[in-house]
C-alpha atoms as a PDB file:
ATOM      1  CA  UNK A   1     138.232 138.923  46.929  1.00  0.00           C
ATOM      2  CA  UNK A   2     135.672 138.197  44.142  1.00  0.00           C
ATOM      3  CA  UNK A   3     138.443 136.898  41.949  1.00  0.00           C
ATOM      4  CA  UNK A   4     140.115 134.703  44.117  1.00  0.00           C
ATOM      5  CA  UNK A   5     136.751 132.583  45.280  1.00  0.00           C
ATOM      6  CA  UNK A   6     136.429 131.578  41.320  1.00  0.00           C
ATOM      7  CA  UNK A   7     140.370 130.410  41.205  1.00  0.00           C
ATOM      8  CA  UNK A   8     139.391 128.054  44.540  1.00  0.00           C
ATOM      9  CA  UNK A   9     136.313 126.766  42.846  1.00  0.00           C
ATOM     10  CA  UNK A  10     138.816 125.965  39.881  1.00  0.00           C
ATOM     11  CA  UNK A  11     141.189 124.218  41.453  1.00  0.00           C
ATOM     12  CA  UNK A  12     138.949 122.308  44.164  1.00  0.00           C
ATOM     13  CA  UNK A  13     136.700 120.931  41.210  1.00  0.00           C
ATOM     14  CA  UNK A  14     138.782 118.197  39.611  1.00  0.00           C
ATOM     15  CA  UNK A  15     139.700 116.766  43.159  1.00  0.00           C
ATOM     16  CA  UNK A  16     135.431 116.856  43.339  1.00  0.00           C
ATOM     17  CA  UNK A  17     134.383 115.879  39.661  1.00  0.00           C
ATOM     18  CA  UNK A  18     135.070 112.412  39.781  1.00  0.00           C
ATOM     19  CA  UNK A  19     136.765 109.685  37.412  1.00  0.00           C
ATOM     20  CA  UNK A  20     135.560 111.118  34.136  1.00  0.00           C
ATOM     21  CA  UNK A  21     137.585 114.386  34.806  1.00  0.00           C
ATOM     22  CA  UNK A  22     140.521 112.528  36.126  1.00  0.00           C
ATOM     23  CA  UNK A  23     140.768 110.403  32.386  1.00  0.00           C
ATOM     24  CA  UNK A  24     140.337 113.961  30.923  1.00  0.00           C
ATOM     25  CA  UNK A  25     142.898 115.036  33.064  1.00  0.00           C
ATOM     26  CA  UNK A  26     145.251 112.426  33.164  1.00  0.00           C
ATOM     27  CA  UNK A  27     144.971 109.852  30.729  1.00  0.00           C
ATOM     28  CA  UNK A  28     143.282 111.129  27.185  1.00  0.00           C
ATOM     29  CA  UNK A  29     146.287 113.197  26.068  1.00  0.00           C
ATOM     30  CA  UNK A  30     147.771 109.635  25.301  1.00  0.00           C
ATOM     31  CA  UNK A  31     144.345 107.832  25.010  1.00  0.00           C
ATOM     32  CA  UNK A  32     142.418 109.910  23.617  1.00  0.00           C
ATOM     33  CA  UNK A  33     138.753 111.159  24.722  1.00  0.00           C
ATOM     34  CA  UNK A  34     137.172 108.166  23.546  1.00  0.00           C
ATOM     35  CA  UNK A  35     140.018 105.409  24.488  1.00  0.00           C
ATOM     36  CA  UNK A  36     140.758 104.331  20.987  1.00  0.00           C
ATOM     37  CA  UNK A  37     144.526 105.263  22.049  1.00  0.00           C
ATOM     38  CA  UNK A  38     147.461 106.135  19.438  1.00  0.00           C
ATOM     39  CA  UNK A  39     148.854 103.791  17.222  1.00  0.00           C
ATOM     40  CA  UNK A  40     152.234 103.035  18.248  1.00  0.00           C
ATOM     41  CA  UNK A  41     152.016 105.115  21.124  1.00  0.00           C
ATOM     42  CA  UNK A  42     149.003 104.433  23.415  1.00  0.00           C
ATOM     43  CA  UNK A  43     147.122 101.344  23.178  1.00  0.00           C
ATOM     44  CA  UNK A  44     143.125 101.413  22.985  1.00  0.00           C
ATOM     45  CA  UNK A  45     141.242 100.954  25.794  1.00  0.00           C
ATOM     46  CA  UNK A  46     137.856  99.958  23.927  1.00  0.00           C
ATOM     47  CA  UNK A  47     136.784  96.370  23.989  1.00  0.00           C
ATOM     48  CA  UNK A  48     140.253  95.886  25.411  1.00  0.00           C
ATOM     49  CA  UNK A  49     140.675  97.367  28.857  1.00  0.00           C
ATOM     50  CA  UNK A  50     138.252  94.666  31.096  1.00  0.00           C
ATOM     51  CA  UNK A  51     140.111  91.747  29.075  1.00  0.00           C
ATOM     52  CA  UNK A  52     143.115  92.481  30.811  1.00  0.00           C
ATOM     53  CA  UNK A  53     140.683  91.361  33.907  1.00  0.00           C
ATOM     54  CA  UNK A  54     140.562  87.584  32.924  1.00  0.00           C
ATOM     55  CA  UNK A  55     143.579  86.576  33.099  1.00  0.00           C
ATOM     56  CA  UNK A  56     146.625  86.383  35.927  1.00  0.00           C
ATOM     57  CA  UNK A  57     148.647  89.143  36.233  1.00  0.00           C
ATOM     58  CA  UNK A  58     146.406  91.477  34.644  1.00  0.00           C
ATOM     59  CA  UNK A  59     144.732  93.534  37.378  1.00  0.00           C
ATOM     60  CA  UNK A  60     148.622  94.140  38.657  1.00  0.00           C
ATOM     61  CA  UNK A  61     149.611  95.538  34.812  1.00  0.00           C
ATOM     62  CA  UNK A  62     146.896  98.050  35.166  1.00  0.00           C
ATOM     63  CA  UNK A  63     148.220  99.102  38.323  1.00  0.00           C
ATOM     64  CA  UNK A  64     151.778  99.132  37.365  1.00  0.00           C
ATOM     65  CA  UNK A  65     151.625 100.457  33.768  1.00  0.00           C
ATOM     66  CA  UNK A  66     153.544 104.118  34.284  1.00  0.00           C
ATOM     67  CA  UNK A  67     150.832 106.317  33.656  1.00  0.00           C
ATOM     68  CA  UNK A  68     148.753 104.383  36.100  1.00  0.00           C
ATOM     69  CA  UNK A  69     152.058 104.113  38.679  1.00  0.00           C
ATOM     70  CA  UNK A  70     153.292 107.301  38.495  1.00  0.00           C
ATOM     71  CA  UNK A  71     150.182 109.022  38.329  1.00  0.00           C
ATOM     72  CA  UNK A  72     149.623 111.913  40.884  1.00  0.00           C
ATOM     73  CA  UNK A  73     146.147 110.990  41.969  1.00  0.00           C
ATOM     74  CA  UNK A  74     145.941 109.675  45.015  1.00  0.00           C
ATOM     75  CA  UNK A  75     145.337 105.464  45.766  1.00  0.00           C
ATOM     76  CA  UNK A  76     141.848 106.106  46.108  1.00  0.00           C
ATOM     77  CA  UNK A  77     141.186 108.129  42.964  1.00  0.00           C
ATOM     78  CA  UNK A  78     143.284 106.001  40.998  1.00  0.00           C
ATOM     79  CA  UNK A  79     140.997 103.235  41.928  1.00  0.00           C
ATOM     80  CA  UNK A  80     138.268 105.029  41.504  1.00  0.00           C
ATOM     81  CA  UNK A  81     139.363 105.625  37.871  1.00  0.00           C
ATOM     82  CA  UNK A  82     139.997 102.541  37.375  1.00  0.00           C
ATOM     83  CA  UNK A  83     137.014 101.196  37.875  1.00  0.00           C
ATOM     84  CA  UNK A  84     135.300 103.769  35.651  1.00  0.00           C
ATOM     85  CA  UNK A  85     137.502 103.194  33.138  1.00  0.00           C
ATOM     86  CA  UNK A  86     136.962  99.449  32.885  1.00  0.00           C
ATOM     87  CA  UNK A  87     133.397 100.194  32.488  1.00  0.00           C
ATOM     88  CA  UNK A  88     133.218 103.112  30.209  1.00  0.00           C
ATOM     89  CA  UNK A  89     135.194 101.437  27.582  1.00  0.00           C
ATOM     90  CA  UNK A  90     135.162  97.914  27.916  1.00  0.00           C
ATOM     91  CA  UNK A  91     131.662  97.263  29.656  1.00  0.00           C
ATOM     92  CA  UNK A  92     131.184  94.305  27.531  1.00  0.00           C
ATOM     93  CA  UNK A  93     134.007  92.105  28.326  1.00  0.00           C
ATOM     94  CA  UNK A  94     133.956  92.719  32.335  1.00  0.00           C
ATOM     95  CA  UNK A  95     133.937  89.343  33.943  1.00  0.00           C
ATOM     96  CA  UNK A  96     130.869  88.338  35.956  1.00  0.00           C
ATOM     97  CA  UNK A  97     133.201  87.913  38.858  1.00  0.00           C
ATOM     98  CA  UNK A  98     134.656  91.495  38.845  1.00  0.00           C
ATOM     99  CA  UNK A  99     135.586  92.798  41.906  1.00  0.00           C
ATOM    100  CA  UNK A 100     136.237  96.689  41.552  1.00  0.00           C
ATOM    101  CA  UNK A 101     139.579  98.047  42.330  1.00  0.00           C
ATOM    102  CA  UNK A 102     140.595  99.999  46.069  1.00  0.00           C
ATOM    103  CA  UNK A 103     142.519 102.105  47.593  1.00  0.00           C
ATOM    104  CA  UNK A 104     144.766  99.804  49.645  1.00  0.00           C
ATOM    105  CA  UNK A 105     144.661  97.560  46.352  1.00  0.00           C
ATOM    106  CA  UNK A 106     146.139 100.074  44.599  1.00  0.00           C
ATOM    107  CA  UNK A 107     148.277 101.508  46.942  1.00  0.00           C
ATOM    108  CA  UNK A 108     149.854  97.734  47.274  1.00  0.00           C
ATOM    109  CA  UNK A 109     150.402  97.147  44.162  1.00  0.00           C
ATOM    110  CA  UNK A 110     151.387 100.361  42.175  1.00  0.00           C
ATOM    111  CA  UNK A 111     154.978 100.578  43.036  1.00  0.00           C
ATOM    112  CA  UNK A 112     157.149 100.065  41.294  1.00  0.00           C
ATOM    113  CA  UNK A 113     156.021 100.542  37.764  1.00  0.00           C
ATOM    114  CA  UNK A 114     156.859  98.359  35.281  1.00  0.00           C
ATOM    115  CA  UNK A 115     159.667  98.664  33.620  1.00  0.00           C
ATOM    116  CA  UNK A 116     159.227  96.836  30.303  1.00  0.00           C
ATOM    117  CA  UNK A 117     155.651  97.580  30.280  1.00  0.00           C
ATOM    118  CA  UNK A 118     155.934  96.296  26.272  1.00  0.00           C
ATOM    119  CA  UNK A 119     156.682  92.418  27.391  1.00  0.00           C
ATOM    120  CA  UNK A 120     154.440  92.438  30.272  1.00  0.00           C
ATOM    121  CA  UNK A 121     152.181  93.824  27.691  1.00  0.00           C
ATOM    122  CA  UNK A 122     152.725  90.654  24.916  1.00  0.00           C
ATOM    123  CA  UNK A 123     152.776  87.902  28.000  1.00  0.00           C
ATOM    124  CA  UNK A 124     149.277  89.096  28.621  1.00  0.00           C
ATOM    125  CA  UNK A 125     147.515  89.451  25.249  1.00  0.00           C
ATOM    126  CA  UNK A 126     149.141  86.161  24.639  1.00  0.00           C
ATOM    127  CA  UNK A 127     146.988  84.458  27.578  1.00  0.00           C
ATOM    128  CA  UNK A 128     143.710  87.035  26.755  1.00  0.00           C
ATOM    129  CA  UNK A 129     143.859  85.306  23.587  1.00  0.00           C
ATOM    130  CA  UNK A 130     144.237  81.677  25.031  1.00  0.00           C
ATOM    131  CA  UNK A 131     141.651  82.503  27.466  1.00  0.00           C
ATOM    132  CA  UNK A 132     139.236  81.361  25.438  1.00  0.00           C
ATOM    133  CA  UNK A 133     136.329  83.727  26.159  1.00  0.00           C
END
């Protein structure tokens, strides 16, 4: 009996930790604990992320983008990391007008994932850096 109750506390805590634990979770094996990302691999998420924010398109790539897609956490957690994320590494370049991601946004818009993530990717850095912010 006494072990089990631990082994429910375990597995009921990341559902109950919030967004933090879900990027531990699920995203910083590729992004890394801080966001700087891989070269080659992962992009960075610092300074970068909220940018994606300011220009068409760009809310729907961080929906679609695989790891985001095909994630297991549910629309509303998804969201919910979202929304940290954008703040916890790109605070700085959120636009004024930011309207935080939701659960029926996300559930809308996350299937299907990209498929060529890499030229959705280049379209949209191209118009980030002709946004002129």
């Amino acid at each position: 009996m006494w072990v089990a109750l631990p082994l429910v506390v375990l597995l009921a805590a990341p559902a109950a930790a919030g967004p933090r634990i879900d990027y531990m979770l699920h995203c910083r094996g590729c992004h890394g604990p801080d966001g700087s990302g891989a070269p080659g691999a992962a992009p960075s998420f610092r300074s970068q992320l909220a940018k994606f924010l300011w220009v068409p398109g760009g809310r729907e790539y961080l929906i679609r983008v695989p790891g985001t897609a095909q994630s297991e956490l549910s629309d509303a957690r998804t969201a919910a990391l979202l929304n940290w994320m954008v703040r916890a590494f790109s605070a700085a370049e959120v636009p004024a007008d930011f309207v935080p991601f939701s659960e029926v946004e996300v559930a809308r818009q996350r299937r299907p994932p990209l498929l060529d993530v890499a030229a959705a990717r280049r379209a949209l850095v191209h118009a980030i850096e002709h946004a002129g912010r």
